[in-house]
Protein backbone atom coordinates (compact mmCIF):
# COMPACT_ATOMS: atom_id res chain seq x y z
CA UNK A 1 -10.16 -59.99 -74.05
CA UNK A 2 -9.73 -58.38 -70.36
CA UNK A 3 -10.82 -54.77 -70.14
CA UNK A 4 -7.43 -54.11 -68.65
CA UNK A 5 -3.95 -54.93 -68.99
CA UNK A 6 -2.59 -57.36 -67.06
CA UNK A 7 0.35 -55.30 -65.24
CA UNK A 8 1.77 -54.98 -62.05
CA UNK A 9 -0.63 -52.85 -60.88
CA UNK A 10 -3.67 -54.49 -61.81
CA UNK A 11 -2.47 -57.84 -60.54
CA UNK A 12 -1.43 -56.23 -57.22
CA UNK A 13 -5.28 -54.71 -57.31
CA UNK A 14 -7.06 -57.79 -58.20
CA UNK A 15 -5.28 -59.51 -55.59
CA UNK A 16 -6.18 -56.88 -52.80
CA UNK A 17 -9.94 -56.92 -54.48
CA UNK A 18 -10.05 -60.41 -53.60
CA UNK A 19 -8.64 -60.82 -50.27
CA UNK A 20 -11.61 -58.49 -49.44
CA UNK A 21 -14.18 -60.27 -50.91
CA UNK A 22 -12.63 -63.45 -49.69
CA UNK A 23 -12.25 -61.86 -46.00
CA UNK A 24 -16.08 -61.18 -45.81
CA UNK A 25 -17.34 -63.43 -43.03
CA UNK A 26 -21.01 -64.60 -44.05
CA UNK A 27 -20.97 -67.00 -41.52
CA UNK A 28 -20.92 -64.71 -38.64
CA UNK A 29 -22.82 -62.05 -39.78
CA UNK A 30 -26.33 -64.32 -40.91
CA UNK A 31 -25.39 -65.77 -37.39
CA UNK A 32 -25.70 -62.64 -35.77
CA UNK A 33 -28.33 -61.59 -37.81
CA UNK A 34 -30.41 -64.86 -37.39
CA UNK A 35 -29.99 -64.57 -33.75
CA UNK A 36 -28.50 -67.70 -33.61
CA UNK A 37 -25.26 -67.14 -31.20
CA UNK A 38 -21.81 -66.48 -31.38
CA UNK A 39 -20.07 -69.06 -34.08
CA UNK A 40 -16.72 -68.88 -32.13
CA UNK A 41 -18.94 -70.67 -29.02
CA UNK A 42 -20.56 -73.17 -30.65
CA UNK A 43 -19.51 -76.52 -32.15
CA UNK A 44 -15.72 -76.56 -33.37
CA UNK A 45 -15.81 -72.30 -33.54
CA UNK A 46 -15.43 -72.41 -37.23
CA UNK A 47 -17.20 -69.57 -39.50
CA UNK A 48 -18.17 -71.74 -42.10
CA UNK A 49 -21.43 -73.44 -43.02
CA UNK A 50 -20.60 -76.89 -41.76
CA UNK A 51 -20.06 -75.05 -38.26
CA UNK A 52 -23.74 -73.01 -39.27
CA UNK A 53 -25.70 -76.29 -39.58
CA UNK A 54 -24.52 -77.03 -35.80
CA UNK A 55 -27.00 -74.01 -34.67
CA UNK A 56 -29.37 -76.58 -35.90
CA UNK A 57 -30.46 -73.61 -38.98
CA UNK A 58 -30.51 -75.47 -42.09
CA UNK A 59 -31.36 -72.28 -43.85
CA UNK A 60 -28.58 -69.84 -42.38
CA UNK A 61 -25.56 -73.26 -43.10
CA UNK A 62 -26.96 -73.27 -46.71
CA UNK A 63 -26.66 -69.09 -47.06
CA UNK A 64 -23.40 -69.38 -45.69
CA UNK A 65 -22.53 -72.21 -48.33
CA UNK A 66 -23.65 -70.15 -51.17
CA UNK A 67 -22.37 -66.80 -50.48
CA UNK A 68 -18.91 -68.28 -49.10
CA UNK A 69 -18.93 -69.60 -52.36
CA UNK A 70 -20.07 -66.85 -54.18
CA UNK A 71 -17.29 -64.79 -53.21
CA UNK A 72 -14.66 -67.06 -54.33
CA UNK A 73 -16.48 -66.90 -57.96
CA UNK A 74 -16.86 -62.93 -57.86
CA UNK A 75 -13.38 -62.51 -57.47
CA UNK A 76 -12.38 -65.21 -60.01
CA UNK A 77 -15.21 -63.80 -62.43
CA UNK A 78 -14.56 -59.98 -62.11
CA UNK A 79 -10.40 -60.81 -62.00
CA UNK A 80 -10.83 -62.49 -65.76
CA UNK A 81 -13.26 -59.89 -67.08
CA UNK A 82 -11.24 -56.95 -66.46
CA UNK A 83 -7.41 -58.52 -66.26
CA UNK A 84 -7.37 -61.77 -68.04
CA UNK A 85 -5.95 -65.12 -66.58
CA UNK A 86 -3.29 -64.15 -64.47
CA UNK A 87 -5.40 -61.84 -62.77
CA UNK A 88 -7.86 -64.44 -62.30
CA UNK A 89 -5.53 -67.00 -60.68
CA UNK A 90 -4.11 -64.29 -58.23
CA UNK A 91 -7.66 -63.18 -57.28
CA UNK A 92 -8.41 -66.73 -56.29
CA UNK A 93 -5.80 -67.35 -54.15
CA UNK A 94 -6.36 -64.19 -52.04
CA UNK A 95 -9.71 -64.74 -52.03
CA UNK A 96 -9.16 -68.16 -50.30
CA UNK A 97 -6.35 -66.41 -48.26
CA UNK A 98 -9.16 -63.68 -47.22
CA UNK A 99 -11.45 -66.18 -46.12
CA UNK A 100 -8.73 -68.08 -44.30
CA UNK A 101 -7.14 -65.69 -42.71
CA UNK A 102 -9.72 -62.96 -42.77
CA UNK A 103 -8.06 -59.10 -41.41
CA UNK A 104 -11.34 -58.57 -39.89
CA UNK A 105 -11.36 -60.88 -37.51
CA UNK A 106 -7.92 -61.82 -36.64
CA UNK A 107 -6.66 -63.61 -39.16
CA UNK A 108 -8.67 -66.81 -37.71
CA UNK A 109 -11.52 -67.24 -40.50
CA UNK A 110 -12.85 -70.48 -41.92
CA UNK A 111 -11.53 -73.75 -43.46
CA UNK A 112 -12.76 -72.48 -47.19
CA UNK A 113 -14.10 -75.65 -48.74
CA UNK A 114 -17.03 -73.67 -49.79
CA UNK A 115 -15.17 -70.54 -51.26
CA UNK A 116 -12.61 -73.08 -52.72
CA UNK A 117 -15.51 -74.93 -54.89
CA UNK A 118 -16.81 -71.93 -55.37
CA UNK A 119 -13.30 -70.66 -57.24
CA UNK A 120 -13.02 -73.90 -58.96
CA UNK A 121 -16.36 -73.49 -60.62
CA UNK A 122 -16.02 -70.03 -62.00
CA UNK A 123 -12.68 -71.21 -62.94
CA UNK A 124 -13.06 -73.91 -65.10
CA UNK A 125 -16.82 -75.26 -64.49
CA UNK A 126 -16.03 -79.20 -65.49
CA UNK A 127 -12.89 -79.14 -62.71
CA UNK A 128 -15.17 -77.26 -60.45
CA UNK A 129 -18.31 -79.53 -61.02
CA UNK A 130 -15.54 -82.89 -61.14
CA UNK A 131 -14.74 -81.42 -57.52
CA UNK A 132 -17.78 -80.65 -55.87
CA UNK A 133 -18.62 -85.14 -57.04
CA UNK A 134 -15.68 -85.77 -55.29
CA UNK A 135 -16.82 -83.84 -51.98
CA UNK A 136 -20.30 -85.48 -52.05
CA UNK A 137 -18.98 -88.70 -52.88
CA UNK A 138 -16.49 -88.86 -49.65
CA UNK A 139 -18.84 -86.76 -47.37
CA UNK A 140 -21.91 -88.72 -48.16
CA UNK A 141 -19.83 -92.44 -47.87
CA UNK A 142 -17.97 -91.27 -44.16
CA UNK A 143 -20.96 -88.59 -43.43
CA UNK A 144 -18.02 -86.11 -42.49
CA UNK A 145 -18.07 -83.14 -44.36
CA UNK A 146 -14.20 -82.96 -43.92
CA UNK A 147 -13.48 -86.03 -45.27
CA UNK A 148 -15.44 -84.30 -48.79
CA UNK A 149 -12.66 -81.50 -48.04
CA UNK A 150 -10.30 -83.53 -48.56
CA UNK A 151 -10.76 -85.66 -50.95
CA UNK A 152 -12.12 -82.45 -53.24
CA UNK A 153 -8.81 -80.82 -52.71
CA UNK A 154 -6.67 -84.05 -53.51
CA UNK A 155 -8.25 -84.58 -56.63
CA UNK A 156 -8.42 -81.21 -57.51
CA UNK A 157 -4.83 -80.84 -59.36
CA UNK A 158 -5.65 -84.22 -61.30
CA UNK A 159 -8.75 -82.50 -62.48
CA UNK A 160 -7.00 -79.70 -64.07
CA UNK A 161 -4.80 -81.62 -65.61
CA UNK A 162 -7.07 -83.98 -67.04
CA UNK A 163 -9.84 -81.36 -68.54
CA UNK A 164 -6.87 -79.31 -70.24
CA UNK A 165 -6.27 -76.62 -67.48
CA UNK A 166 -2.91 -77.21 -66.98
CA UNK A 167 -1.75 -73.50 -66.63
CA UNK A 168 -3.98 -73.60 -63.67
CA UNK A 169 -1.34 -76.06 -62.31
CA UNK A 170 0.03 -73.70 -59.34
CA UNK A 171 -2.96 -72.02 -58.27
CA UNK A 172 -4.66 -75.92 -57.80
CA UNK A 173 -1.79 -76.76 -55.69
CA UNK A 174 -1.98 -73.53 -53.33
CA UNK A 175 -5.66 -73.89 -53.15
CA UNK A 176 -5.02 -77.33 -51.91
CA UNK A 177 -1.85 -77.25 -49.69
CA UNK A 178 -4.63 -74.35 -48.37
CA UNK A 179 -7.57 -77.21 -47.80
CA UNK A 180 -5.26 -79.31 -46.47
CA UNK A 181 -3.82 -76.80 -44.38
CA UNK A 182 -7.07 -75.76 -42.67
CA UNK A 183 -8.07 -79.16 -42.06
CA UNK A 184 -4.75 -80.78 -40.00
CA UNK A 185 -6.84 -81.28 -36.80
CA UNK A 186 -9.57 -82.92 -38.34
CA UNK A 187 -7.00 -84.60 -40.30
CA UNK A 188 -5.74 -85.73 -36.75
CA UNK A 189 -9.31 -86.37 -35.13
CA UNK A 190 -9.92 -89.05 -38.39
CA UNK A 191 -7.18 -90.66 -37.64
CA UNK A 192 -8.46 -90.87 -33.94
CA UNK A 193 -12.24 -91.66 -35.13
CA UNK A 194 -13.42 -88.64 -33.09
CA UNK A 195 -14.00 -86.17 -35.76
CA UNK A 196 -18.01 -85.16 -35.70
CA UNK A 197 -20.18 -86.42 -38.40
CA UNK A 198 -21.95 -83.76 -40.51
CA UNK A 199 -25.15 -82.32 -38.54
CA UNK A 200 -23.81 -83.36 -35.01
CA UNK A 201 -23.96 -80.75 -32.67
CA UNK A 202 -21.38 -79.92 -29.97
């Protein structure tokens, strides 16, 4: 049972709580801490950890990985605790819109593959696990990490549907118009054959 009621209010809190957490921009700050450059300067000027692992820091793309992902579950996680399902749902899309289209730094944040496997997982672990197969299977196969984007986000409302989270049904499709979204010009550089295979610099 939440801790709190799932009204107005607490929706419209849990949904502030995690566009913040979603918003926080570990990319750029272990980059700047790390010494390792400006992000918006190097490779394709995303903040996520695909972008990190083009600094050539194996170590700073895999923090980034993890705590971009980590956010997405601490909203998810703390949403459900205290305000049940609904609450959860909302704090998960927020959280993917904070990392998206983070306040802090002009609304031009990351693609959020990471905090969107990260959501799915603290979800419902067997979509979020079914997911994450799904991104290894098409990144490792094409050795673009986009292509793993994608084809996690595709699957991802089929998943829900087919391990019983069917209430989940709208939030899955947000999340991955969202992915999809994010990802229109590599999208358009696969179709081209130009888009940059995962630990290419430049």
């Amino acid at each position: 049972m939440p801790l709190i009621e799932s009204s107005a209010a607490a929706l419209l809190l849990w949904a502030s709580l995690g566009y913040l957490l979603g918003s926080i921009p570990f990319g750029m700050v272990l980059a700047r801490v790390m010494n390792l450059g400006n992000l918006r300067e190097i490779g394709s000027g995303n903040i996520g950890a695909t972008n990190v692992l083009r600094t050539g820091n194996k170590t700073a793309a895999a923090l980034t990985l993890l705590l971009d992902a980590g956010k997405g579950a601490l909203a998810v996680l703390l949403a459900r605790a205290f305000a049940g399902e609904d609450a959860a749902q909302l704090a998960a899309v927020t959280a993917m819109l904070g990392h998206c289209y983070p306040v802090w730094l002009g609304f031009k944040g990351g693609k959020g593959v990471a905090t969107f496997l990260g959501i799915m997982l603290a979800y419902a672990w067997p979509v979020g696990l079914a997911c994450c197969a799904a991104w290894l299977v098409a990144a490792l196969s094409t050795r673009t990490s986009s292509m793993g984007a994608i084809a996690a986000a595709a699957f991802c409302t089929m998943f829900l549907l087919l391990f019983g989270f069917g209430t989940a049904l709208i939030m899955g499709i947000i999340l991955t118009v969202l992915v999809m979204w994010r990802h229109r010009a590599n999208i358009t550089r696969i179709r081209a054959g130009t888009e940059p295979r995962i630990g290419q610099k430049g």
